[in-house]
Protein backbone atom coordinates (compact mmCIF):
# COMPACT_ATOMS: atom_id res chain seq x y z
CA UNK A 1 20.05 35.72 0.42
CA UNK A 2 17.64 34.22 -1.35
CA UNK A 3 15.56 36.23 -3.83
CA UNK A 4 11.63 36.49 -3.80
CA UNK A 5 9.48 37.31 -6.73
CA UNK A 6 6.12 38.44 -5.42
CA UNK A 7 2.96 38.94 -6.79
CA UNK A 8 0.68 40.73 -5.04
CA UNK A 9 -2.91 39.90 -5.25
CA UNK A 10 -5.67 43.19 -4.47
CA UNK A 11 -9.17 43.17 -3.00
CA UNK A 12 -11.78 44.97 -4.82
CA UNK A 13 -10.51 47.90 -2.94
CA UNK A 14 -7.46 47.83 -4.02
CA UNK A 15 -5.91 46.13 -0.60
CA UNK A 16 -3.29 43.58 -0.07
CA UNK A 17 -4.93 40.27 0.56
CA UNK A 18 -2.25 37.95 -0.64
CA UNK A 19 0.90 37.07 -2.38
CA UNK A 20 1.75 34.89 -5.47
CA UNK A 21 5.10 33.64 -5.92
CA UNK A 22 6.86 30.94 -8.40
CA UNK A 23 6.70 27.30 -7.33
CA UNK A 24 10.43 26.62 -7.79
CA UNK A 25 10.83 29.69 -5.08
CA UNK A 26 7.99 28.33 -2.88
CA UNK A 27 10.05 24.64 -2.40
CA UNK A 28 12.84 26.40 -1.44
CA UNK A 29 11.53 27.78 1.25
CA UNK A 30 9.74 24.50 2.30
CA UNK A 31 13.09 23.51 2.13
CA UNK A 32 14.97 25.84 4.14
CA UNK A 33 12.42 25.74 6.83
CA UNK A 34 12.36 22.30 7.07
CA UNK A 35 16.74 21.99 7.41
CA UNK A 36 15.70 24.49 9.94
CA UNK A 37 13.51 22.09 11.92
CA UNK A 38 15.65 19.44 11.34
CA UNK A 39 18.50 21.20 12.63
CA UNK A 40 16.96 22.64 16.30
CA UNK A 41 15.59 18.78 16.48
CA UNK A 42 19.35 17.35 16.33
CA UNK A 43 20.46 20.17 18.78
CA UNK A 44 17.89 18.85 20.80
CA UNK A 45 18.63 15.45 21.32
CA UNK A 46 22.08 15.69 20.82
CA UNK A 47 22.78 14.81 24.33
CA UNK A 48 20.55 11.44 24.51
CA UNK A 49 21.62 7.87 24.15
CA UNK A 50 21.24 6.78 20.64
CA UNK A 51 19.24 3.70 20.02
CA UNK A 52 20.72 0.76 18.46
CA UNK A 53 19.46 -0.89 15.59
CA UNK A 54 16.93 -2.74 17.45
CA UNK A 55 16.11 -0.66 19.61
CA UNK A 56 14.82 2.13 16.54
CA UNK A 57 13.00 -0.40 14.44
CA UNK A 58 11.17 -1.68 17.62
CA UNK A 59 10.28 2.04 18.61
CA UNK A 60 8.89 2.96 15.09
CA UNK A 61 6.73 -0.46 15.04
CA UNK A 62 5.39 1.58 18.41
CA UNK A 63 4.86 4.55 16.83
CA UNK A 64 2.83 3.08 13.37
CA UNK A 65 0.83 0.70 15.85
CA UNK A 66 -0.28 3.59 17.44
CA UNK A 67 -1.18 5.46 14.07
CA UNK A 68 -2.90 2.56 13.12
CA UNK A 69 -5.17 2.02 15.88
């Protein structure tokens, strides 16, 4: 498991408003959550036809014409 050093960071009141922890933790969590994502996305598709060669680079042409319009 991985292990968390937190900071917590008090209102004037003394309340919880937020939490501090090292950067080096923080990317590893990006990380995780993003394998994560990455990993329900394959399960998802894992049934579909792949695309060949072709076919990909002519889909992602579609997709950054559309971004850059």
């Amino acid at each position: 498991m991985l292990e968390i050093h937190k900071n917590y960071v008090l209102d004037e009141n003394q309340n919880p408003i937020a939490v501090q922890i090292p950067l080096a933790e923080f990317e590893r969590i990006e990380e995780i959550i993003e394998n994560y994502g990455l990993s329900r996305l394959m399960d998802e598709v894992q049934d579909e036809p792949c695309l060949t060669g072709e076919e990909a680079y002519q889909h992602y042409r579609s997709l950054k014409n559309e971004l850059e319009s």
